[in-house]
N, C-alpha and C. Protein backbone atom coordinates (compact mmCIF):
# COMPACT_ATOMS: atom_id res chain seq x y z
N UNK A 1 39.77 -2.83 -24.72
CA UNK A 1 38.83 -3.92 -24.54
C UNK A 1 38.30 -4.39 -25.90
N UNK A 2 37.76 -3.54 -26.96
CA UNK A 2 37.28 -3.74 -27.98
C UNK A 2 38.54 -4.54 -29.01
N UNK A 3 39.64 -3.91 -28.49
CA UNK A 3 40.65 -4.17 -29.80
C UNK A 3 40.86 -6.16 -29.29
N UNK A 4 40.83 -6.32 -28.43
CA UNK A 4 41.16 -7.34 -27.76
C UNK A 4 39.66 -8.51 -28.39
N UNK A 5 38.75 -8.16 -28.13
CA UNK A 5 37.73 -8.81 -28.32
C UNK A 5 37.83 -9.05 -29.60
N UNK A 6 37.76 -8.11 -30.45
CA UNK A 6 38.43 -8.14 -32.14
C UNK A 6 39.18 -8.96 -32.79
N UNK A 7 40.20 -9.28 -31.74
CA UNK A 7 41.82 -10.03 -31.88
C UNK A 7 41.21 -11.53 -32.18
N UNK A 8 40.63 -11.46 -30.98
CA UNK A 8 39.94 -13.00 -30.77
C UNK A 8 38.80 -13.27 -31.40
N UNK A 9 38.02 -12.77 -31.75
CA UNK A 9 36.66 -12.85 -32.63
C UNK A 9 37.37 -13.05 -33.95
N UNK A 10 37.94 -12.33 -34.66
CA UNK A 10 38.78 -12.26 -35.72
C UNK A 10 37.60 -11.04 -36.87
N UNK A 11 37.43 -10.61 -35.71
CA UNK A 11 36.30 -9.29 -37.15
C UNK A 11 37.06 -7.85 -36.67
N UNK A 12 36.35 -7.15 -37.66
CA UNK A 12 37.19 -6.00 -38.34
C UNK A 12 37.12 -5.02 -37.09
N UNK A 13 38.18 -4.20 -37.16
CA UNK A 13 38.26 -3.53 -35.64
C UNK A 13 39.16 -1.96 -36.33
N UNK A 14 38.67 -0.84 -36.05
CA UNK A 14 39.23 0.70 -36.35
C UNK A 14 38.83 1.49 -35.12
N UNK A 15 39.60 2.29 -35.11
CA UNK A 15 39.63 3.10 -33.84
C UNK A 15 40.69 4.63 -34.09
N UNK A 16 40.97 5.56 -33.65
CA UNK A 16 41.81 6.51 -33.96
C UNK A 16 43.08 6.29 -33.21
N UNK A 17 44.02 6.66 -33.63
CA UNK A 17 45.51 6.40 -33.51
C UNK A 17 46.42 7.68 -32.51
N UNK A 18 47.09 7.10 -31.04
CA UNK A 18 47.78 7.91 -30.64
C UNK A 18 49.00 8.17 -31.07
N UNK A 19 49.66 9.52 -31.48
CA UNK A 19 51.15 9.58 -31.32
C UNK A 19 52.15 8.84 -30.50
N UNK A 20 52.99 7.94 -31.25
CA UNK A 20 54.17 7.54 -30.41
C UNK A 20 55.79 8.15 -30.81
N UNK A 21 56.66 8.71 -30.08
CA UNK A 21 57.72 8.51 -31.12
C UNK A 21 58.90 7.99 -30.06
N UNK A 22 59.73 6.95 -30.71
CA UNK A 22 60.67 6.78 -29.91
C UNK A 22 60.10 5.67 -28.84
N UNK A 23 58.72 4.78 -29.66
CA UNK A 23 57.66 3.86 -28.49
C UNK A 23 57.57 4.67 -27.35
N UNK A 24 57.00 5.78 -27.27
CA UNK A 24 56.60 6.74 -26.02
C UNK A 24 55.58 7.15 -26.89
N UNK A 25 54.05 7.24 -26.14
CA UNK A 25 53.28 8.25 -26.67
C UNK A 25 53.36 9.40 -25.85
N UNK A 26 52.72 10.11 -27.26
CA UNK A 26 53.20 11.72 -26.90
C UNK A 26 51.37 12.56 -26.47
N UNK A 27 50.33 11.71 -26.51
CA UNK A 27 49.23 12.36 -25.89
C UNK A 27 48.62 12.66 -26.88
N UNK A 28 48.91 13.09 -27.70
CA UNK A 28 48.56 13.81 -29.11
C UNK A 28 48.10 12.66 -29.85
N UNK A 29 46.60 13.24 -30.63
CA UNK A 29 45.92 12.11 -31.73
C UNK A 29 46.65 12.03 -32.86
N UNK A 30 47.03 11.01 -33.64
CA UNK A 30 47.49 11.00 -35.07
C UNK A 30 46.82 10.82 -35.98
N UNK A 31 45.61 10.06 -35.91
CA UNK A 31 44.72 9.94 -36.91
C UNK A 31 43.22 9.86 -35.80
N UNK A 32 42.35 10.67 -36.21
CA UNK A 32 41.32 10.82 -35.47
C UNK A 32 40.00 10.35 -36.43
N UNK A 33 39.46 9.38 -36.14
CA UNK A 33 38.41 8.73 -36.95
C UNK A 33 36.57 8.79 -36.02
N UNK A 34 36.87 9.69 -35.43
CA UNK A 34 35.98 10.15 -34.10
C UNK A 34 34.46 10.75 -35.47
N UNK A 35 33.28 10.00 -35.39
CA UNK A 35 32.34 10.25 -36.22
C UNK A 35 32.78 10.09 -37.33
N UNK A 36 33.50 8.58 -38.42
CA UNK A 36 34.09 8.60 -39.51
C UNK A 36 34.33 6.74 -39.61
N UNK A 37 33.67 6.34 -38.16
CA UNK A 37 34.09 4.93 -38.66
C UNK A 37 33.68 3.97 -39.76
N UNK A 38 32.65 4.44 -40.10
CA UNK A 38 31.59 3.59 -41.38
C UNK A 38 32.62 4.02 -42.37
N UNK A 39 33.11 5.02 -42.57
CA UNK A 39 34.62 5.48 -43.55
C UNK A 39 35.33 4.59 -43.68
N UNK A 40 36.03 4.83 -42.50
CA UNK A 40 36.97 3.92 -42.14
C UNK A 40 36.72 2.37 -42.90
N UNK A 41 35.82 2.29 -42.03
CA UNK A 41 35.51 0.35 -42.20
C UNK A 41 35.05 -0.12 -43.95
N UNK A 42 34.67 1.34 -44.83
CA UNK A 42 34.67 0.92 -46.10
C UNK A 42 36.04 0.96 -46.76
N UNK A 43 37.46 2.00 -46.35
CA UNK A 43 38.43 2.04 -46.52
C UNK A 43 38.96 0.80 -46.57
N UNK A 44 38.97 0.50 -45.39
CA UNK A 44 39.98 -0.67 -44.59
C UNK A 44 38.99 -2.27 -44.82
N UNK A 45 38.09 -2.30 -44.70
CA UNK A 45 37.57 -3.36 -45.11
C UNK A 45 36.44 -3.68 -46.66
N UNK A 46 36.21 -2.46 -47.30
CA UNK A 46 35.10 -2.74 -47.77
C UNK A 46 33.71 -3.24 -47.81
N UNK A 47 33.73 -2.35 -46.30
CA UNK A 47 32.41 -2.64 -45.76
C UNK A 47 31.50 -1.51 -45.81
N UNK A 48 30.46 -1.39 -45.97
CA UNK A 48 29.19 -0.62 -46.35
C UNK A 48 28.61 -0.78 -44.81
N UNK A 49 28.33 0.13 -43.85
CA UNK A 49 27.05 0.02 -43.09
C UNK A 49 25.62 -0.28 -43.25
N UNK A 50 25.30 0.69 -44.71
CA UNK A 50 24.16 0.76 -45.07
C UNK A 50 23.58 -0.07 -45.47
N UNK A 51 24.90 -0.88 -46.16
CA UNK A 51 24.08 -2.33 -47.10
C UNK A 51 24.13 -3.85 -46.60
N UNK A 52 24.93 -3.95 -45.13
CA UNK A 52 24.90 -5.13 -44.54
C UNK A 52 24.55 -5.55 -42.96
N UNK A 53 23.85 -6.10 -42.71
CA UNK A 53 23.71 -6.27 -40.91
C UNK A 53 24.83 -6.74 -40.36
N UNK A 54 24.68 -5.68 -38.88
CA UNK A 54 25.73 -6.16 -38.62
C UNK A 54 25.77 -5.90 -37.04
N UNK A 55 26.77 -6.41 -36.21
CA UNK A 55 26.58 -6.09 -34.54
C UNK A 55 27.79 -5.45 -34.28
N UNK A 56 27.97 -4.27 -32.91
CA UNK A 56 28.50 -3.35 -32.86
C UNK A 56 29.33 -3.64 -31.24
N UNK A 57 29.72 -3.69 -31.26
CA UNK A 57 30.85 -3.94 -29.87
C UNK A 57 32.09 -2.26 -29.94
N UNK A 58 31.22 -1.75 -28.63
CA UNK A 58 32.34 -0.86 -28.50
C UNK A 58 32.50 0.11 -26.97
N UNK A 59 33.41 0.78 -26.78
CA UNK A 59 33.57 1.06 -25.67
C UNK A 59 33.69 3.13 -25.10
N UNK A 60 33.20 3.20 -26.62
CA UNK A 60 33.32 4.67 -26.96
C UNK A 60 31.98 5.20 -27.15
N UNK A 61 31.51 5.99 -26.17
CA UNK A 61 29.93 6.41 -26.57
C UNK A 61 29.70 7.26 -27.69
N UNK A 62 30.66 7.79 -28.49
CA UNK A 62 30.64 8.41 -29.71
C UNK A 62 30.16 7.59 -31.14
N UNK A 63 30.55 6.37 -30.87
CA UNK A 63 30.46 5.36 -31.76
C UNK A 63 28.86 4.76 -31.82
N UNK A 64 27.66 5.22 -30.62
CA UNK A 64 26.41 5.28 -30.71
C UNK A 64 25.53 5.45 -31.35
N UNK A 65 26.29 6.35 -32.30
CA UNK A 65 25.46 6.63 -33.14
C UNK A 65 25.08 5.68 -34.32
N UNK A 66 26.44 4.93 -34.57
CA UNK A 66 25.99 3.52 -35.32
C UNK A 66 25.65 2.37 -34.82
N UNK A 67 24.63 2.64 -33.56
CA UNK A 67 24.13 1.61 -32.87
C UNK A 67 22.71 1.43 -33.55
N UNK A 68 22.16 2.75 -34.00
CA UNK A 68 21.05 2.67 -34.31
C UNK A 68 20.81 1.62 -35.67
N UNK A 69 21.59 1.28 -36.63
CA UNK A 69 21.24 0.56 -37.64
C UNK A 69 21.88 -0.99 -37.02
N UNK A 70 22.41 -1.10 -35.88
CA UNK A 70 22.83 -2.63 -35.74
C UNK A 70 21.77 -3.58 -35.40
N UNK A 71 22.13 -5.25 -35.44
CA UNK A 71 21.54 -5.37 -35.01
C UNK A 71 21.36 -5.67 -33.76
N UNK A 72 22.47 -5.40 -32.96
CA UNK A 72 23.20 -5.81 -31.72
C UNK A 72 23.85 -5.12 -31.02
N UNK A 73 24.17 -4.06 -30.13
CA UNK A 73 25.26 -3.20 -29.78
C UNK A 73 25.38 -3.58 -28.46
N UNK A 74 26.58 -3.56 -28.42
CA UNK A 74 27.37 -4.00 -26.86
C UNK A 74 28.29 -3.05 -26.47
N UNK A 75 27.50 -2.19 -25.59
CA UNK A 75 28.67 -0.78 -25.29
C UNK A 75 29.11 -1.09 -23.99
N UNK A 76 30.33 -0.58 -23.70
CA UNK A 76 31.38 -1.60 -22.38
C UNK A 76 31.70 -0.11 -21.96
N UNK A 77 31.23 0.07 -20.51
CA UNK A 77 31.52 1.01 -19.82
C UNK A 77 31.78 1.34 -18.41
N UNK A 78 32.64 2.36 -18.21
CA UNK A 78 32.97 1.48 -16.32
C UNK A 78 32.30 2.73 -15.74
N UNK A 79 30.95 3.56 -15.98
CA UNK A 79 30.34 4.59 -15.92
C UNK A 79 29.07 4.37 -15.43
N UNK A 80 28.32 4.78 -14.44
CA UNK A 80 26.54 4.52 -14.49
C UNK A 80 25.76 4.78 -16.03
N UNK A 81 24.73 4.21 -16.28
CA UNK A 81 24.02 4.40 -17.28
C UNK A 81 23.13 5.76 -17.40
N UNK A 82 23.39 6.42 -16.17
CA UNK A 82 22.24 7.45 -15.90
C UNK A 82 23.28 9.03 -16.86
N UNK A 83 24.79 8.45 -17.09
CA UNK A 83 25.38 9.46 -18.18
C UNK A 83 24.86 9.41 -19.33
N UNK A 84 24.52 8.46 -19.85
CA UNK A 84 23.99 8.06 -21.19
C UNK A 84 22.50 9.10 -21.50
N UNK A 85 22.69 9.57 -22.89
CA UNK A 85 21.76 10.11 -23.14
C UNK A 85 20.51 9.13 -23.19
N UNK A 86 18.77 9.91 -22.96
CA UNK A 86 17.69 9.19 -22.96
C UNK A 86 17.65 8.04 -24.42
N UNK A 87 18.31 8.84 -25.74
CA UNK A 87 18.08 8.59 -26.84
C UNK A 87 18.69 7.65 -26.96
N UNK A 88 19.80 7.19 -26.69
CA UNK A 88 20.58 6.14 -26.39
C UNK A 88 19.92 4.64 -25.82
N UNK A 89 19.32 5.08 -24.33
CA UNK A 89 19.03 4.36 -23.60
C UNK A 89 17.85 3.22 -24.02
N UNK A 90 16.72 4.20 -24.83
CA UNK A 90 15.77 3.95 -25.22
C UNK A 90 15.84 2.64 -27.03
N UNK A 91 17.29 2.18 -26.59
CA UNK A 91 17.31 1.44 -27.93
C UNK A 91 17.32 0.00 -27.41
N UNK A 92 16.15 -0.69 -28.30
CA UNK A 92 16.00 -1.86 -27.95
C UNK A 92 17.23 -2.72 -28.41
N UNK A 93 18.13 -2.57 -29.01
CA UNK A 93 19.32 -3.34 -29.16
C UNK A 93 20.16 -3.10 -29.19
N UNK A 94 20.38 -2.10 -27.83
CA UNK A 94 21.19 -1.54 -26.93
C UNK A 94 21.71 -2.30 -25.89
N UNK A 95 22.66 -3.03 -25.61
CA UNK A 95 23.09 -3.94 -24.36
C UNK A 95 24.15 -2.68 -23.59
N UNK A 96 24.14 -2.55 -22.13
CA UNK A 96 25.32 -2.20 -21.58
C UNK A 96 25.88 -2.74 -20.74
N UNK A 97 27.01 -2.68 -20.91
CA UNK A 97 27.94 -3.66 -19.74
C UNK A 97 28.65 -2.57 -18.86
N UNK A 98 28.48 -2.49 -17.32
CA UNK A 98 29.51 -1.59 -16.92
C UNK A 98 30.46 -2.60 -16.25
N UNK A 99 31.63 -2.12 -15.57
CA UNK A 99 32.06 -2.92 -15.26
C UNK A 99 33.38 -2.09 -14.07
């Protein structure tokens, strides 16, 4: 969902990578960027979290944690909200979409 929204928005989009070989995935992570995306996104884009505003579209509740400095987060989930931690919930620029 995110990578798609990305496509079309035309802004920067990272995520961790499944094994394929032979165009079959094999289940197995290849590159795991799980708590590392602000990394990532200075790698791959030269982007700083710390030093620019910015809004957060994503579909991974791990990625929450960089909700707290956005100014916008749009988490896409096909889950009740009552999984979501309180700390989470309690963010005023916190949007959730289930679906």
């Amino acid at each position: 969902i995110v990578k798609a929204i990305s496509s079309i928005e035309k802004i920067p989009y990272v995520a961790s990578s499944i094994e394929h070989i032979d165009n079959k995935y094999t289940g197995r992570i290849s590159k795991d960027i799980t708590r590392k995306k602000n990394i990532e996104l200075m790698k791959k884009f030269n982007i700083n979290l710390d030093l620019v505003n910015y809004y957060l579209v994503t579909d991974n509740i791990e990625d929450l944690d960089l909700a707290k400095n956005s100014l916008e987060t749009l988490f896409i989930t096909n889950k009740k909200k009552a999984y979501l931690n309180k700390i989470y919930i309690d963010q005023p620029n916190l949007k959730i979409e289930s679906y």
